[in-house]
PDB file of N, CA and C in Angstrom:
ATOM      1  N   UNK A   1       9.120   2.400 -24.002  1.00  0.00           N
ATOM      2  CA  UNK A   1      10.424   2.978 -23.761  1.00  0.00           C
ATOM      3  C   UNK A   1      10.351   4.480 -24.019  1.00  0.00           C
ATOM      4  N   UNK A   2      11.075   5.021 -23.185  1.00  0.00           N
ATOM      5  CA  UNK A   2      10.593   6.400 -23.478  1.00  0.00           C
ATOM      6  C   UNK A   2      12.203   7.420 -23.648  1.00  0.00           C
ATOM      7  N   UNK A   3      12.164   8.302 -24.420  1.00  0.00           N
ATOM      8  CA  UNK A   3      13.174   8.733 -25.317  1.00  0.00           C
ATOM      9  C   UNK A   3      13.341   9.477 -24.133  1.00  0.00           C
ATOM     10  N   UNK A   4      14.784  10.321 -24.545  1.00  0.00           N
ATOM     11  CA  UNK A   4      15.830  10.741 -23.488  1.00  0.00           C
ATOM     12  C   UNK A   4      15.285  12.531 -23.290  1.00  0.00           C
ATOM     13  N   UNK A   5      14.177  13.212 -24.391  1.00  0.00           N
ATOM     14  CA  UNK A   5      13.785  14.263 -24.007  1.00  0.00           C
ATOM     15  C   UNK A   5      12.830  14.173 -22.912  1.00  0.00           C
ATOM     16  N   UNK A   6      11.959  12.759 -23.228  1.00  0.00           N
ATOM     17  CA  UNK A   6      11.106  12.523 -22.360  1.00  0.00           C
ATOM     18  C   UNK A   6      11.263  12.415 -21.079  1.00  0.00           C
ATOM     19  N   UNK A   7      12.497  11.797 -21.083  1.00  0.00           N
ATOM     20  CA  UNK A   7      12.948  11.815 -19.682  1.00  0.00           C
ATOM     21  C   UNK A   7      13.098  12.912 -18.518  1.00  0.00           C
ATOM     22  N   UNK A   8      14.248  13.831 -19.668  1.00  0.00           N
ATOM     23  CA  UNK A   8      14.651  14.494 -18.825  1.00  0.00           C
ATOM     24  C   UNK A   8      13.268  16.102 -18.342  1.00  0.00           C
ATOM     25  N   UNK A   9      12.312  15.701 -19.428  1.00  0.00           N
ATOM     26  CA  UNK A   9      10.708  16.701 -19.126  1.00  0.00           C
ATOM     27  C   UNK A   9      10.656  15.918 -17.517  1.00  0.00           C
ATOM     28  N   UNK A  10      10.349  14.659 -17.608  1.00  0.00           N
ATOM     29  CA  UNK A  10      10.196  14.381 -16.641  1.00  0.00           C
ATOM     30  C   UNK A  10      10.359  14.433 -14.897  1.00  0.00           C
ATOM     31  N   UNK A  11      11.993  14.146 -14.986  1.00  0.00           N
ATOM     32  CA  UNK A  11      13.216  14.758 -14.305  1.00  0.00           C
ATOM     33  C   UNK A  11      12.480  16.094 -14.011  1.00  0.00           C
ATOM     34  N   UNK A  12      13.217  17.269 -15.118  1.00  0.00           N
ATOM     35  CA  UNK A  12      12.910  18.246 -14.483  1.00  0.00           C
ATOM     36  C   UNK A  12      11.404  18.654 -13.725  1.00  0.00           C
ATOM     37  N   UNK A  13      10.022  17.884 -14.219  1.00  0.00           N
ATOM     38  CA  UNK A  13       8.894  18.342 -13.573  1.00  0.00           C
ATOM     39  C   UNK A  13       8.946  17.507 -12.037  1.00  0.00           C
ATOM     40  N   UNK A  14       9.454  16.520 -11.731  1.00  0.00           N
ATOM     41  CA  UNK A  14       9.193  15.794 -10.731  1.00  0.00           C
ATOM     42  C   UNK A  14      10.334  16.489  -9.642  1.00  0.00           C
ATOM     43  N   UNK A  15      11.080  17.330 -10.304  1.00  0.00           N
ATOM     44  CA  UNK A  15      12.427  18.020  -9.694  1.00  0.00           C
ATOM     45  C   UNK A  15      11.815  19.535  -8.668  1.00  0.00           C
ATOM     46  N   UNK A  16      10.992  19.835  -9.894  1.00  0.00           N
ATOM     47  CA  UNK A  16      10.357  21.604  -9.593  1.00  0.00           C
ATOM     48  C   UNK A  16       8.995  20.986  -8.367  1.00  0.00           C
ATOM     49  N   UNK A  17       8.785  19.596  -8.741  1.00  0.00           N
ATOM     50  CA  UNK A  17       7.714  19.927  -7.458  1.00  0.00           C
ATOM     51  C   UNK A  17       8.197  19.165  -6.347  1.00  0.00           C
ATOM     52  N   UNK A  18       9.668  18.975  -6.526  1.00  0.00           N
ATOM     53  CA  UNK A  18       9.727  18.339  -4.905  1.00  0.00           C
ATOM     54  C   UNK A  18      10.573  19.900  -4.154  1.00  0.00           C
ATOM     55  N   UNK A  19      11.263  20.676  -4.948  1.00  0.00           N
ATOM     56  CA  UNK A  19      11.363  21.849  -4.641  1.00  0.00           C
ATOM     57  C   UNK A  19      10.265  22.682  -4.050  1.00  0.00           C
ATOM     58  N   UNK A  20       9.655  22.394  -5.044  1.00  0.00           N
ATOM     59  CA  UNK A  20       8.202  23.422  -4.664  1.00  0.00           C
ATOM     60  C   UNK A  20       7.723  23.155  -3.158  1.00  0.00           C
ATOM     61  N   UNK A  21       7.130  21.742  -3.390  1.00  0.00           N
ATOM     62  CA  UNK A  21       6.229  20.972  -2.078  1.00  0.00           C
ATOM     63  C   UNK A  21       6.909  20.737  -0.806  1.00  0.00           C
ATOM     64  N   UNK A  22       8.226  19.872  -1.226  1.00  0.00           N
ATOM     65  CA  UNK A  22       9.073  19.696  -0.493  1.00  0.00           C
ATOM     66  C   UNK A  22      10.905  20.035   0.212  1.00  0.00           C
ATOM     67  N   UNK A  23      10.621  21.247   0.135  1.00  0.00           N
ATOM     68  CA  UNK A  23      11.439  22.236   0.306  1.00  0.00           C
ATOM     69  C   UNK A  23      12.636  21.771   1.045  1.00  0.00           C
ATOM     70  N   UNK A  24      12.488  20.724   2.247  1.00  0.00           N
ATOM     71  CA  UNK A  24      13.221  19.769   3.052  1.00  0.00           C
ATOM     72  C   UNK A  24      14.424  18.594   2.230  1.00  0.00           C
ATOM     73  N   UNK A  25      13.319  18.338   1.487  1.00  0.00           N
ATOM     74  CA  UNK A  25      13.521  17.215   0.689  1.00  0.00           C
ATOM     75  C   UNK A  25      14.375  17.755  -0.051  1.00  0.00           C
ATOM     76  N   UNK A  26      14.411  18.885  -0.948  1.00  0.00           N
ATOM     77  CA  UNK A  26      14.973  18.971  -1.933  1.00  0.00           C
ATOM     78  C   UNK A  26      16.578  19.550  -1.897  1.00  0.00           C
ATOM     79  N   UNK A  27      16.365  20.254  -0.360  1.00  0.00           N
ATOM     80  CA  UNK A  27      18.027  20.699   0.363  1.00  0.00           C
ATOM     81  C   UNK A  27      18.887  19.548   0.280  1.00  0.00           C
ATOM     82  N   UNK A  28      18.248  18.251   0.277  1.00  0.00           N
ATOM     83  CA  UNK A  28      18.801  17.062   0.768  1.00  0.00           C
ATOM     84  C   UNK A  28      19.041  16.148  -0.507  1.00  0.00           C
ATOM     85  N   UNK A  29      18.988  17.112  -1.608  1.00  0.00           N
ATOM     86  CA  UNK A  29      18.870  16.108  -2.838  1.00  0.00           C
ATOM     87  C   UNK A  29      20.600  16.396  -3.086  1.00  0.00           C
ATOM     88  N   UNK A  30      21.241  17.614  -2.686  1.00  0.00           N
ATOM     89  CA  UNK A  30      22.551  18.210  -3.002  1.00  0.00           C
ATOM     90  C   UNK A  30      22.466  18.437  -5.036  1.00  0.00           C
ATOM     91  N   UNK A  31      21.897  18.574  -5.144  1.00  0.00           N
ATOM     92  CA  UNK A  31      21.772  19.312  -6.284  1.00  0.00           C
ATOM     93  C   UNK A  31      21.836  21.280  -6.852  1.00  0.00           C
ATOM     94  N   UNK A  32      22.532  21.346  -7.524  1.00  0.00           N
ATOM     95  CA  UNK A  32      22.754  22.555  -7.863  1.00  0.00           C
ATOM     96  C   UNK A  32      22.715  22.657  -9.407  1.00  0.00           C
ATOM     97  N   UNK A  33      21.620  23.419  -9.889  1.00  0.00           N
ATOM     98  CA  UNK A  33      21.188  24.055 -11.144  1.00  0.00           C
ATOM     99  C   UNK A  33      22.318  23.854 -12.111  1.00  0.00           C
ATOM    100  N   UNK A  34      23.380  24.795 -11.220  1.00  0.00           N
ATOM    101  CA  UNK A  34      24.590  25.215 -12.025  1.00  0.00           C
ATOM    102  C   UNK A  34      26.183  24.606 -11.809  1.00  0.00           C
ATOM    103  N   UNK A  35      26.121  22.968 -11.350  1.00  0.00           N
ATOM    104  CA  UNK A  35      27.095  22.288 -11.860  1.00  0.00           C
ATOM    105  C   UNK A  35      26.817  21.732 -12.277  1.00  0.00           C
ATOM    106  N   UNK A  36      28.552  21.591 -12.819  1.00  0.00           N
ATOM    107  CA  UNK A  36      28.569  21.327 -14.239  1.00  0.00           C
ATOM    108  C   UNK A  36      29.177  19.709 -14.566  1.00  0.00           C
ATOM    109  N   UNK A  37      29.180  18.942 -15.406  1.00  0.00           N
ATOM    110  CA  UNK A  37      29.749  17.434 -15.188  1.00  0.00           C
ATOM    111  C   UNK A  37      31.669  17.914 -15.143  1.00  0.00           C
ATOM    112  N   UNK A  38      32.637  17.280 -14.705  1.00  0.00           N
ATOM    113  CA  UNK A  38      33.782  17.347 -15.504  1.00  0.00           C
ATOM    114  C   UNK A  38      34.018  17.296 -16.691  1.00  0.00           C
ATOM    115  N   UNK A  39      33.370  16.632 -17.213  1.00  0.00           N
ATOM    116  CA  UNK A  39      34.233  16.336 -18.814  1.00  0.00           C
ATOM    117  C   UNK A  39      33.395  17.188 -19.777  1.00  0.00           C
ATOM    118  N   UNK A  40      33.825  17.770 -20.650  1.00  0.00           N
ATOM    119  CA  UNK A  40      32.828  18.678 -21.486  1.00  0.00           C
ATOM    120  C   UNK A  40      32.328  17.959 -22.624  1.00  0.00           C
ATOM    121  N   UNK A  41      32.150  17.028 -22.582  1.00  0.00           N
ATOM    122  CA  UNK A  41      30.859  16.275 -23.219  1.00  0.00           C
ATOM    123  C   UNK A  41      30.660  15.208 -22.773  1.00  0.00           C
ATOM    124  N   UNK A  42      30.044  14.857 -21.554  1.00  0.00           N
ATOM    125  CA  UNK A  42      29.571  13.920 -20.398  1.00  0.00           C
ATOM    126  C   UNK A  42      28.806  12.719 -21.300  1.00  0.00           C
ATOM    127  N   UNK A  43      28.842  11.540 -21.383  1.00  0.00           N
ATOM    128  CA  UNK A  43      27.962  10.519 -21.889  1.00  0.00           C
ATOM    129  C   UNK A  43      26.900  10.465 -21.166  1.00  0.00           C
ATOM    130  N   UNK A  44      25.552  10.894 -21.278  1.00  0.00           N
ATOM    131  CA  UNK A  44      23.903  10.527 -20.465  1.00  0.00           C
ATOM    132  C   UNK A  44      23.596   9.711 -21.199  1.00  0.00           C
ATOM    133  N   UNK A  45      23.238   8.452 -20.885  1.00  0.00           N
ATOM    134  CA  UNK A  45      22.534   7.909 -21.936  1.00  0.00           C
ATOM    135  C   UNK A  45      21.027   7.556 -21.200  1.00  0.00           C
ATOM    136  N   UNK A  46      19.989   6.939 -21.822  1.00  0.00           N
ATOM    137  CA  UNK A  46      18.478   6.882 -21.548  1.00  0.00           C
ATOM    138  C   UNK A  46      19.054   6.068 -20.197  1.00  0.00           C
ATOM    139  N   UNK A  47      19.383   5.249 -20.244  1.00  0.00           N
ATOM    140  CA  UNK A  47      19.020   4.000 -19.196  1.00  0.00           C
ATOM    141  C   UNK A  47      19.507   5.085 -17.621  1.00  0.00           C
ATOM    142  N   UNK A  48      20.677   5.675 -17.724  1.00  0.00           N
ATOM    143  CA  UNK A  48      21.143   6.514 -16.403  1.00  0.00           C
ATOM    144  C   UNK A  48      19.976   7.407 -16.107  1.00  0.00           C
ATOM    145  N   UNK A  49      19.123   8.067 -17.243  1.00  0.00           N
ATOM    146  CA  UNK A  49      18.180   9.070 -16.740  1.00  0.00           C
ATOM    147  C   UNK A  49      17.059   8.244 -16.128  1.00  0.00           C
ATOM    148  N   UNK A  50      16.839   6.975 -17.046  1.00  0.00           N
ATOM    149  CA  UNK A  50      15.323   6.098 -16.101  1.00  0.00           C
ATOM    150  C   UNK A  50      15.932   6.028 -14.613  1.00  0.00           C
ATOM    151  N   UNK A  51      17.197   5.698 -14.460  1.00  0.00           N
ATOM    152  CA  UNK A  51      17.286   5.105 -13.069  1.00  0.00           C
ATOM    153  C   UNK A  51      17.513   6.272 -11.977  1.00  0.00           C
ATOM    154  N   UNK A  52      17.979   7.458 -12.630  1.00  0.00           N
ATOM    155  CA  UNK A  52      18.004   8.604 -11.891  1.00  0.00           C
ATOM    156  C   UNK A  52      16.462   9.408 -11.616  1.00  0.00           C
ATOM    157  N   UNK A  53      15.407   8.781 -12.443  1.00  0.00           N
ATOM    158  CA  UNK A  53      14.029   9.378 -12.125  1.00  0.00           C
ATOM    159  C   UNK A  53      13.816   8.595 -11.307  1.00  0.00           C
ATOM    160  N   UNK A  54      13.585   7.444 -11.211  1.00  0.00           N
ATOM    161  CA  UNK A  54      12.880   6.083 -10.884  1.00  0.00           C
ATOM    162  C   UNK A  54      13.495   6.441  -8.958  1.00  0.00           C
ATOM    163  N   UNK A  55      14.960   7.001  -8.949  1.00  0.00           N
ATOM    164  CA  UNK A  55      15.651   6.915  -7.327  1.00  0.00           C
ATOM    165  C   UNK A  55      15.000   8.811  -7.669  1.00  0.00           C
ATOM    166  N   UNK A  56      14.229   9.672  -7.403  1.00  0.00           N
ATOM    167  CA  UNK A  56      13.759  10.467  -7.263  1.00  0.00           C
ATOM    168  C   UNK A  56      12.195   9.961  -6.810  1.00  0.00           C
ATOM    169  N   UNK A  57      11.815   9.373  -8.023  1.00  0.00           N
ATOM    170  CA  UNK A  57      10.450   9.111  -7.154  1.00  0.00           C
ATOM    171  C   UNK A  57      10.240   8.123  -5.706  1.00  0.00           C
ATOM    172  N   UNK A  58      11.289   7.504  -5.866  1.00  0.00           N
ATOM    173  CA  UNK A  58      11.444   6.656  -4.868  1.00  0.00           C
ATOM    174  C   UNK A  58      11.569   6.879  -3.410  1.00  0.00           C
ATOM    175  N   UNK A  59      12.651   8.314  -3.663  1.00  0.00           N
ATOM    176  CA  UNK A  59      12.952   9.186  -2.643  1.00  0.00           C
ATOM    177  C   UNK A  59      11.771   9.941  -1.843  1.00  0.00           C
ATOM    178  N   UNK A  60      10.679  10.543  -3.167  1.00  0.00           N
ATOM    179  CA  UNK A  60      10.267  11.083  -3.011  1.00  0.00           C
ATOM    180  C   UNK A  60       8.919  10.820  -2.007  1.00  0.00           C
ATOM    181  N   UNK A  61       8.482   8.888  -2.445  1.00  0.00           N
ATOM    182  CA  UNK A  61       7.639   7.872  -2.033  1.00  0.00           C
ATOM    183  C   UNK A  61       7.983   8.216  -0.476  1.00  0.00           C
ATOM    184  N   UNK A  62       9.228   7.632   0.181  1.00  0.00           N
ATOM    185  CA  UNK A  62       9.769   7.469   1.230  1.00  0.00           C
ATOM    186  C   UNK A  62       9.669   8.566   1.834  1.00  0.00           C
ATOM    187  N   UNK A  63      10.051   9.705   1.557  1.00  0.00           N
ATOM    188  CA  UNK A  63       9.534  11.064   2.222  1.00  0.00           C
ATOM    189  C   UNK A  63       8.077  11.121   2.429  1.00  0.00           C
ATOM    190  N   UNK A  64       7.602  10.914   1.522  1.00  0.00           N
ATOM    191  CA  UNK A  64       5.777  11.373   1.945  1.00  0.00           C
ATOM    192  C   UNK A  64       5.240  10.353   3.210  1.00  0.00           C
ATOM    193  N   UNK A  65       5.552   9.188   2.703  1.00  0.00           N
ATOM    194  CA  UNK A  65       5.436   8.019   3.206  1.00  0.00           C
ATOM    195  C   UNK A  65       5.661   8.140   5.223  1.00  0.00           C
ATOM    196  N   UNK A  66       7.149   8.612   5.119  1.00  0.00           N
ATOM    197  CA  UNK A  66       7.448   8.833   6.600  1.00  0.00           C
ATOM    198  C   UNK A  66       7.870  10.313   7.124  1.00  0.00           C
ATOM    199  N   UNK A  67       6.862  11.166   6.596  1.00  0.00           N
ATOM    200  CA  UNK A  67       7.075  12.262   7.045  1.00  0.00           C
ATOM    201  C   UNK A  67       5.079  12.853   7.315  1.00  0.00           C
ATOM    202  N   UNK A  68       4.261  11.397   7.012  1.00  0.00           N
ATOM    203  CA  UNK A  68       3.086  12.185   7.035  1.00  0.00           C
ATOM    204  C   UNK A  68       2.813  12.535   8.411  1.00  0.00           C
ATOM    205  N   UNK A  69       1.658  14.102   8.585  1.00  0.00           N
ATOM    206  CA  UNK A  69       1.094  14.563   9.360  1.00  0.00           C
ATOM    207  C   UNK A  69       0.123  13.770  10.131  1.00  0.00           C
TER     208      UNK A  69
END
């Protein structure tokens, strides 16, 4: 099981290289740096961040998958 800093290291490295690599991909994620949740102290808990990595890599599978050269 892996703790919620771990996660979100994660998150963010699997984040910077679909930006990086996949520049397409990542227009299409609708993500922005700088919003913000509504509520000013949002509940994250571990289990939302596994499933929010887990549908990134997944995404990310499916892109490589049907976008190869």
């Amino acid at each position: 099981m892996k703790n919620l800093h771990h996660l979100l290291l994660e998150i963010t490295t699997l984040t910077t290289k679909i930006e990086t690599n996949y520049p397409e991909l990542y227009r299409s994620l609708d993500e922005n740096p700088m919003t913000l949740a509504n509520s000013s102290h949002p509940h994250v808990d571990r289990e939302a961040m596994e499933e929010y990595l887990e549908s990134l890599k997944q995404l990310l599978r499916h892109h490589v998958e049907t976008h190869k050269n």
